[in-house]
Protein backbone atom coordinates (compact mmCIF):
# COMPACT_ATOMS: atom_id res chain seq x y z
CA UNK A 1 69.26 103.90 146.59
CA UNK A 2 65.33 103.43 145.64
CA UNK A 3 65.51 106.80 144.02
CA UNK A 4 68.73 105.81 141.61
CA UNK A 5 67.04 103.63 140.35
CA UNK A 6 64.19 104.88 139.77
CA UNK A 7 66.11 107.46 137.53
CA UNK A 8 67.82 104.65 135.74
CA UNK A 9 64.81 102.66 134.97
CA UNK A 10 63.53 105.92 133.90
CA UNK A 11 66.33 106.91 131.84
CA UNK A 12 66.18 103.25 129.81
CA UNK A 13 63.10 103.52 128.93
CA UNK A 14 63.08 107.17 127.81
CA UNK A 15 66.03 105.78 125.70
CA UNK A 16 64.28 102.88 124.14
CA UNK A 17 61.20 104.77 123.07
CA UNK A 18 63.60 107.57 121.42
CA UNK A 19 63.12 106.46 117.24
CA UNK A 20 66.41 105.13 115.90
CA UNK A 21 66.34 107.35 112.01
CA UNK A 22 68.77 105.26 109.09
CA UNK A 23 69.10 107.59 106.45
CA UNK A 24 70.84 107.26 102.89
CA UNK A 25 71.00 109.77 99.87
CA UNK A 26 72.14 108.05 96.13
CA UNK A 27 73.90 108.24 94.32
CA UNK A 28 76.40 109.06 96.80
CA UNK A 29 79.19 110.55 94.46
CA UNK A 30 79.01 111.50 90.80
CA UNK A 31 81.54 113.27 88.59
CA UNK A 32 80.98 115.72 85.83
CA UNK A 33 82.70 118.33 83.91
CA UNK A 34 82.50 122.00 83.93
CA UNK A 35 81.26 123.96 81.12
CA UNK A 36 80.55 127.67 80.85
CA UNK A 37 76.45 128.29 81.21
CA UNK A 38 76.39 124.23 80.69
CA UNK A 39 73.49 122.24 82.53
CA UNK A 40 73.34 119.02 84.14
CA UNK A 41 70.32 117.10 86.18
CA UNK A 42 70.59 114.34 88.45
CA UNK A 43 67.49 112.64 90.27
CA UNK A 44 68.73 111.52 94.18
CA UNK A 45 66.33 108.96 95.90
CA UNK A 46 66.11 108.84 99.48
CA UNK A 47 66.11 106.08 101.78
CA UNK A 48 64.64 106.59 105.27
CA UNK A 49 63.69 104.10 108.20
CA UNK A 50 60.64 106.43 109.52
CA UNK A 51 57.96 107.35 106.69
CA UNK A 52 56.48 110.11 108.43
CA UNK A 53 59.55 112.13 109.20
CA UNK A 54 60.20 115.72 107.35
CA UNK A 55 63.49 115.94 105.54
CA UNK A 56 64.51 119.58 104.15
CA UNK A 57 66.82 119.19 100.99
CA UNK A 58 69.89 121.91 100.00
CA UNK A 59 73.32 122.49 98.47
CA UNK A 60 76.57 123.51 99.89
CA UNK A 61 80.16 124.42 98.88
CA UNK A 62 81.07 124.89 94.94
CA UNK A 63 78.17 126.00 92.78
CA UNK A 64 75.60 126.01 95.36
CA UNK A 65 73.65 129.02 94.23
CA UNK A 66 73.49 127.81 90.80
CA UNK A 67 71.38 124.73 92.36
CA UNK A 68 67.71 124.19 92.46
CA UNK A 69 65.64 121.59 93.23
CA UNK A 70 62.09 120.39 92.16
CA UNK A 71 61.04 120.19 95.78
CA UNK A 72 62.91 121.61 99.00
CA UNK A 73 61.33 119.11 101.35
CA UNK A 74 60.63 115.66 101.31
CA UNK A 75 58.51 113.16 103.23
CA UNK A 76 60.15 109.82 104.21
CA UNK A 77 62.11 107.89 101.40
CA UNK A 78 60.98 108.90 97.62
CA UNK A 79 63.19 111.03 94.72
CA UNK A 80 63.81 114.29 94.03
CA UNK A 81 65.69 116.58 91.09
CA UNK A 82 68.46 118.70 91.22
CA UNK A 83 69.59 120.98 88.61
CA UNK A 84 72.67 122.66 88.04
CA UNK A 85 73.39 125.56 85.27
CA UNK A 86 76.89 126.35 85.41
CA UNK A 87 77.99 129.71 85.86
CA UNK A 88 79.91 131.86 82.95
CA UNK A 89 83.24 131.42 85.32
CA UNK A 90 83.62 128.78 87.84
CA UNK A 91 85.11 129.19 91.51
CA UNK A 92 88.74 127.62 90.89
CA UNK A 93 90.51 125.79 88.39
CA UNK A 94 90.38 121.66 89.12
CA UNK A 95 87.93 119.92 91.39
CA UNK A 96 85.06 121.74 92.87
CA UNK A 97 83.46 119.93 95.28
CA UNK A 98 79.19 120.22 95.61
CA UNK A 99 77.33 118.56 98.46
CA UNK A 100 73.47 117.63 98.21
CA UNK A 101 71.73 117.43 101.54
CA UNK A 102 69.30 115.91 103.27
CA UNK A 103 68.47 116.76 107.29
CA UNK A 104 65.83 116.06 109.24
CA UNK A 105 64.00 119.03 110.40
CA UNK A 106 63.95 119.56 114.68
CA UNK A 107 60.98 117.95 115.98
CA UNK A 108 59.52 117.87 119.38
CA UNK A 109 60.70 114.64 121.33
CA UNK A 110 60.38 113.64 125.12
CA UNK A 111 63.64 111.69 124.91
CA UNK A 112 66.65 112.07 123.66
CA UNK A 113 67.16 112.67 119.93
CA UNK A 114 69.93 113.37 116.91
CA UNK A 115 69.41 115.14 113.93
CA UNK A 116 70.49 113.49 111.20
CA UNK A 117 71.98 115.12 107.92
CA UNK A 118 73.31 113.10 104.98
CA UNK A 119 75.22 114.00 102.18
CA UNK A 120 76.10 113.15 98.53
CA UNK A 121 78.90 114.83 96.97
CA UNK A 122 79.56 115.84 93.07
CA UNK A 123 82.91 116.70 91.88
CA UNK A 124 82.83 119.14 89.31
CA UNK A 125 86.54 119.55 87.49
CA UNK A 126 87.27 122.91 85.72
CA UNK A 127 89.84 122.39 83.15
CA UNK A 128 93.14 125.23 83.44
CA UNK A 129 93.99 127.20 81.03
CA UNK A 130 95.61 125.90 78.04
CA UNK A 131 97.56 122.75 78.85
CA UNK A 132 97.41 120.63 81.99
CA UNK A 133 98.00 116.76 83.31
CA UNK A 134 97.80 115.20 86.43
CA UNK A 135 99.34 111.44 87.48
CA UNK A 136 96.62 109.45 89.73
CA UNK A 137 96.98 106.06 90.89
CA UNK A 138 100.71 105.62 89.97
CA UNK A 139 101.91 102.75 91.14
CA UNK A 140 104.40 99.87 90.97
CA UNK A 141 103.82 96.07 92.46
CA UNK A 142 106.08 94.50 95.37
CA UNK A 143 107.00 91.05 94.32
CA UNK A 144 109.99 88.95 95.56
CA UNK A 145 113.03 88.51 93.29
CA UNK A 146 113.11 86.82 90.05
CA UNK A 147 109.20 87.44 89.48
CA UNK A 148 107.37 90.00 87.04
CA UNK A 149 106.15 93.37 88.84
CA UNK A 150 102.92 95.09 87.35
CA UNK A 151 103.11 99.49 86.60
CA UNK A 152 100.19 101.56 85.96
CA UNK A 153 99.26 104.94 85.90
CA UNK A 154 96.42 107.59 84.35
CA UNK A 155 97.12 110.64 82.99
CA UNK A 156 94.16 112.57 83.03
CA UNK A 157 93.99 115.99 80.78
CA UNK A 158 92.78 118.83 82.92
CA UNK A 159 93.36 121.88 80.63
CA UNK A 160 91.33 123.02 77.69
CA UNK A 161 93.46 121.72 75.14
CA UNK A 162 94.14 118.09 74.04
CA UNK A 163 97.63 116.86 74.62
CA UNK A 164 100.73 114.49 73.41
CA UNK A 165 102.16 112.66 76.32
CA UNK A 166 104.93 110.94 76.97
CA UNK A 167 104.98 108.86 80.20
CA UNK A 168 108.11 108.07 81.47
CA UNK A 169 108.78 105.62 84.50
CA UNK A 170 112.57 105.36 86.32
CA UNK A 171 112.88 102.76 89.32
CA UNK A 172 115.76 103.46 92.07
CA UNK A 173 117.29 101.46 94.42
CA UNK A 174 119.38 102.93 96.92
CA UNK A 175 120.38 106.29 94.77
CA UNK A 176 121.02 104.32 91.70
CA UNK A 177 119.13 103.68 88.45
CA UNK A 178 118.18 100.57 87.65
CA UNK A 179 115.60 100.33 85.43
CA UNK A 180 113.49 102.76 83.08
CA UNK A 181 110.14 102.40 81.38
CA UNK A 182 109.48 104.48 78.21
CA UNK A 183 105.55 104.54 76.95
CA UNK A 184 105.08 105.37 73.81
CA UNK A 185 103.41 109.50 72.89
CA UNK A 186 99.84 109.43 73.15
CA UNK A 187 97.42 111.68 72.36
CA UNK A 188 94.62 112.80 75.54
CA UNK A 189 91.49 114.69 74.77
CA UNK A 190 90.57 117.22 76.82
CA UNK A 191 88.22 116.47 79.84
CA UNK A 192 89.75 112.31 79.25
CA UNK A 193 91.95 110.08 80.50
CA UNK A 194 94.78 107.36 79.02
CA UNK A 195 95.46 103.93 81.31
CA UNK A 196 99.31 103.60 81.16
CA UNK A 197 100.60 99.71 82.05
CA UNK A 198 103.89 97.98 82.04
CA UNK A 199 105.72 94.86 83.50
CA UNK A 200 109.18 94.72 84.39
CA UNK A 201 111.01 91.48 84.95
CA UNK A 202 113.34 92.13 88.34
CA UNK A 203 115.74 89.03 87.73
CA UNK A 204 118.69 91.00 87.64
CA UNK A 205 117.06 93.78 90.69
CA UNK A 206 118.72 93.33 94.07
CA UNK A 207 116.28 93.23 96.53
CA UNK A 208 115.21 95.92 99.01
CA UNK A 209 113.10 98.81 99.07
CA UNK A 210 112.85 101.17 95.37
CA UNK A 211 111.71 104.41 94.71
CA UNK A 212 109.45 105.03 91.60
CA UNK A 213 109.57 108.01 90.07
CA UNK A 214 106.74 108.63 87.16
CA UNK A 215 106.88 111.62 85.06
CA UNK A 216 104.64 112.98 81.58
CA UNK A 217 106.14 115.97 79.44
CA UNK A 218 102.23 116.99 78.22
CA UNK A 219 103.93 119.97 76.34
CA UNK A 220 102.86 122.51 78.69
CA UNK A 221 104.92 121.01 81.92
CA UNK A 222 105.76 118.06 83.33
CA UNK A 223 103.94 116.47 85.67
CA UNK A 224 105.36 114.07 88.11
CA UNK A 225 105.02 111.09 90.67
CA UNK A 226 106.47 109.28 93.53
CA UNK A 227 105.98 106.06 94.67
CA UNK A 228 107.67 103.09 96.89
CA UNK A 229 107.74 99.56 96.20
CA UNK A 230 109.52 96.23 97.78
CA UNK A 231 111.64 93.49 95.87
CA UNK A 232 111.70 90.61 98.12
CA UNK A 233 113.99 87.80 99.20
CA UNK A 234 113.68 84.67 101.65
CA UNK A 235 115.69 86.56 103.84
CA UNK A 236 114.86 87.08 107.86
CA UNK A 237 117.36 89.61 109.74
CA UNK A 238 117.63 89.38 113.21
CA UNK A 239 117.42 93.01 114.46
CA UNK A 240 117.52 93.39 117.79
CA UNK A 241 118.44 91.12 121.00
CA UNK A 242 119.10 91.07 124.46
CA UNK A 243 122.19 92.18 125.31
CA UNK A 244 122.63 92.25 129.25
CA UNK A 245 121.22 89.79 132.12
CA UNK A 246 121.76 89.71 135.76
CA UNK A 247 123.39 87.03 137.29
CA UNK A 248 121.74 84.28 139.53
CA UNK A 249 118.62 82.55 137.95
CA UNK A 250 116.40 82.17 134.67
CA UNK A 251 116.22 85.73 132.77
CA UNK A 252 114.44 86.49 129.49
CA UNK A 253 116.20 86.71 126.13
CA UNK A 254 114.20 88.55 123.99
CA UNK A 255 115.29 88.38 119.69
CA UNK A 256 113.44 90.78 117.41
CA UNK A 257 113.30 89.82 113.65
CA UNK A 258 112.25 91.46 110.55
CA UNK A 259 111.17 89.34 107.41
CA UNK A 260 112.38 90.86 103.59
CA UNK A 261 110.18 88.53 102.03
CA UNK A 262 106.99 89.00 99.99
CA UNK A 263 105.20 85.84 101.77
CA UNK A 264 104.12 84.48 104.80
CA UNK A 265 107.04 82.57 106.70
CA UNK A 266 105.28 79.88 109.11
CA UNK A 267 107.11 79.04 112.00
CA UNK A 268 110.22 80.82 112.41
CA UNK A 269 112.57 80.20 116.04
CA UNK A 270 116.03 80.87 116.55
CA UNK A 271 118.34 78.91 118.49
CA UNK A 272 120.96 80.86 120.74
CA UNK A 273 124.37 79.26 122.17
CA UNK A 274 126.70 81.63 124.74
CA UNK A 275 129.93 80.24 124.69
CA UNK A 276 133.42 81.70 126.13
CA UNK A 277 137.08 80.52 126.08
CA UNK A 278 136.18 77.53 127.51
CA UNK A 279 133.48 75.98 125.79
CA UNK A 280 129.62 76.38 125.88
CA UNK A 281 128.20 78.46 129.21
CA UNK A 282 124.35 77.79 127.97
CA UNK A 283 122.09 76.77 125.09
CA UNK A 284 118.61 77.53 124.64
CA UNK A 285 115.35 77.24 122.00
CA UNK A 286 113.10 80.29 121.72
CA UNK A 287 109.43 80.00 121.11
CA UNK A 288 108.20 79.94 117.35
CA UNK A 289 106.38 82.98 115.56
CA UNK A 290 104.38 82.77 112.40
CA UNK A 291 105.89 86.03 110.41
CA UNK A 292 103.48 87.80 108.21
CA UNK A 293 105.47 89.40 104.77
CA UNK A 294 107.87 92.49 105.42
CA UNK A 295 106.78 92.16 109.42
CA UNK A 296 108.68 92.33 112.69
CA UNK A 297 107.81 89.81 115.48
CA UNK A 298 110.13 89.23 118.56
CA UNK A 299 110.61 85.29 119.71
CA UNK A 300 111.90 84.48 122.93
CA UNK A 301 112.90 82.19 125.46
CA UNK A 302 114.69 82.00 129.11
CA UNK A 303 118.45 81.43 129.95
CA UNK A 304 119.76 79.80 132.67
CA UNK A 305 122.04 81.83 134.53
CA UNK A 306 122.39 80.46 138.11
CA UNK A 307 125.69 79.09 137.96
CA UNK A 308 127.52 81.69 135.66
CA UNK A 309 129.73 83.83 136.90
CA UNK A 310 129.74 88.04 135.59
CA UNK A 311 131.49 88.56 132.17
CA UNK A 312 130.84 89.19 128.50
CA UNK A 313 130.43 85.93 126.32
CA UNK A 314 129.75 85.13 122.74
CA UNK A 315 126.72 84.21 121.80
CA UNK A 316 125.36 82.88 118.22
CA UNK A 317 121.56 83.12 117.13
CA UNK A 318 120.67 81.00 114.00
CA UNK A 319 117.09 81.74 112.97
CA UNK A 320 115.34 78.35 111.64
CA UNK A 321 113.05 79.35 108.99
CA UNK A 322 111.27 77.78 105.72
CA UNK A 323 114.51 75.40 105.21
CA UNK A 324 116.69 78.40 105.76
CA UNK A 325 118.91 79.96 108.41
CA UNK A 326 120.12 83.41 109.34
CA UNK A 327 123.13 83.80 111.19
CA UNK A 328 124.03 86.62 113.99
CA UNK A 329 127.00 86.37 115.94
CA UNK A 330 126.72 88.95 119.03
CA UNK A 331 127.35 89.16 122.80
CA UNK A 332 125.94 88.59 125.66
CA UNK A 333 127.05 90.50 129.35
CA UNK A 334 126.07 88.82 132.95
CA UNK A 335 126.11 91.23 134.96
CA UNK A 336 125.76 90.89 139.61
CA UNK A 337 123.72 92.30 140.82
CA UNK A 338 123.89 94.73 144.09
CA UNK A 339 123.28 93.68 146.76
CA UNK A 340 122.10 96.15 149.08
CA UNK A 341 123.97 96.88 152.57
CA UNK A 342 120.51 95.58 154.89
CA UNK A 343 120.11 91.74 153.18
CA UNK A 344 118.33 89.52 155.19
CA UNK A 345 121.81 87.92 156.83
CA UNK A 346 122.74 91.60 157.67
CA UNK A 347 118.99 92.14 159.26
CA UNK A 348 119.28 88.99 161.43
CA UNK A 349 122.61 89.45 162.77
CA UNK A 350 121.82 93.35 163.22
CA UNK A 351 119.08 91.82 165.61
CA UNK A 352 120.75 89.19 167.64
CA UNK A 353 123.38 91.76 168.04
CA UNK A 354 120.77 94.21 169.18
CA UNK A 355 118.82 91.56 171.66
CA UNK A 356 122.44 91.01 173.20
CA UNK A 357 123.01 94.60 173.99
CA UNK A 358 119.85 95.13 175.10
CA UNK A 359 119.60 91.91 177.57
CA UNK A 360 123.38 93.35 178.78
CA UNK A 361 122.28 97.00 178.91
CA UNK A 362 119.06 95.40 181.24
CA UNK A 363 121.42 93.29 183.48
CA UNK A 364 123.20 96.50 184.38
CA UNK A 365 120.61 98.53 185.35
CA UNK A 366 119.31 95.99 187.32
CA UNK A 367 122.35 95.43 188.95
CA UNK A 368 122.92 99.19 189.46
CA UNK A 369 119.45 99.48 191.09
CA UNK A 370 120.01 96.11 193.45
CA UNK A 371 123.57 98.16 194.66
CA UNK A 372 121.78 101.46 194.95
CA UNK A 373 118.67 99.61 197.36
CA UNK A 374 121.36 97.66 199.15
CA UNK A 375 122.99 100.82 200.20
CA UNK A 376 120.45 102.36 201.40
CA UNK A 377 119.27 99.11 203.90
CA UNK A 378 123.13 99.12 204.88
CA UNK A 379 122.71 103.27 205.86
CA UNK A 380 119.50 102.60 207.80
């Protein structure tokens, strides 16, 4: 036991005197633009918890051997200068992707240490060929019914040549068109980008989920876009319930809800009545739920069952919600349980029964061994 913890105390303090190294590298992401046997320099500073530590600087991935730096070391925080000449022909077409590193070069330590490598990333793009567009950040805003939703997308001209667009935006709900957004043509310099922005008033959109579909005819193709958006309504749907309990005491009902509306609904509960032929079998509040916007959440409650005999009934749930209610008419089936052969009535009789026979099965052995002794006195 001594010797545990010895190690342990040992172990702690070879762990607190191990340095703890933060380490940054900025800027942290740039973006520039390809162009045959063009040049570009960017100074990088260093940050660095531990001023005498040795930090070896390099490149990796796209362009890397067209790097150099003013220094290949560095001590601590401080700056240093990269400079990239750009190759007659680049790796690929579209975004090359450069790392600048920083690591910390091994040292000797006693304790337990990390090396620790950071690194800042520039994206080079490489226009194609001729003439090229992408879609980025296409995207249309969920609102409930009746309000104004917000669309906006860039094109972005990747190809050598400058382009005409015409953005076109088509919103689907279920399969069907319902509404269509027509920008007018623009024109898009190479190695730039255009901000495309609409608003759409859904009054006369049914709510539910829509599809979004963007697409730009840039002359050379089309590019294209997908994406999905909500149109609300104060609407809560009851989901799933519980359908089956056992006979014979309290059992939980469980209701699981899903709101279709763009806010927060505070304090939602349903209230559930079983019923039959003959009037009402049992009637019962669940538990409230605050419902965040286009969320599930289960309430629930217990229902008395002690007196009810098996069957299927009827039962109503009415969800209680911001002045509103939600109706679901369903069933519910008590079911008996059971019961197995060896209850606790069969276990006691089993026993008396057994204590009987065995007092009865004593008696006549004692009796046969009183005749049998009597016998043998009589022969003697």
């Amino acid at each position: 036991m001594i010797y545990k913890k010895s190690v342990m105390i040992i172990l702690i303090v070879v762990i607190c005197i191990t340095p703890i190294t933060a380490l940054g590298l900025t800027p942290a992401k740039v973006i520039a633009h390809y162009y045959p046997g063009g040049y570009m320099s960017m100074t990088y500073t260093t940050l660095s918890t531990q001023p005498d530590y040795v930090y070896r600087i390099y490149a990796d991935g796209d362009f890397s051997k067209s790097v150099q730096f003013d220094k290949t070391s560095i001590t601590g925080g401080g700056g240093f200068l990269m400079n990239l000449t750009f190759p007659d022909t680049a790796p690929k077409y579209g975004e090359n992707l450069l790392y600048i590193h920083i690591t910390e070069n091994k040292r000797k330590s006693s304790g337990f240490s990390t090396i620790v490598n950071v690194g800042a990333l520039i994206k080079i793009l490489v226009p194609y060929p001729g003439r090229y567009a992408e879609i980025e950040g296409f995207g249309v805003q969920t609102v409930n019914e009746g309000m104004k939703s917000d669309i906006g997308m860039e094109v972005i001209n990747r190809g050598e040549e400058n382009l005409e667009v015409s953005p076109l935006v088509e919103l689907y709900s279920s399969g069907e068109l319902i509404h269509k957004v027509v920008f007018d043509k623009t024109f898009i310099n190479n190695r730039s980008f255009k901000e495309f922005k609409a608003t759409i008033d859904t009054t006369d959109f049914p709510p539910g989920p829509y599809e979004a579909y963007a697409y730009v005819d840039y002359g050379g193709g089309i590019a294209n876009a997908t994406f999905d958006f909500l149109i609300g309504t104060l609407f809560v749907d009851v989901i799933n319930w519980t359908k089956k309990v056992p006979t014979g005491g309290l059992s939980p009902y469980l209701v699981e809800v899903e709101s279709k509306w763009n806010n927060n609904i505070d304090r939602i509960y349903a209230m559930v009545n079983i019923t039959n032929e003959t009037g009402e079998v049992a009637s019962f509040k669940t538990s409230p739920t605050d419902l965040p916007n286009w969320q599930k959440d289960t309430v629930s409650a217990y229902v008395d069952v002690e007196n009810v005999n098996p069957g299927i009934y009827d039962a109503k749930i009415v969800l209680i919600y911001e002045d509103v209610n939600t109706t679901k008419d369903s069933f519910l089936e008590v079911y008996a349980l059971e019961q197995p052969f060896f209850t606790k009535k069969v276990i006691i009789t089993l026993s008396i029964v057994g204590g009987v026979l065995v007092l009865i099965l004593l008696n006549v052995l004692l009796y046969v061994f009183l005749l049998r002794r009597k016998n043998k006195n009589g022969q003697n």
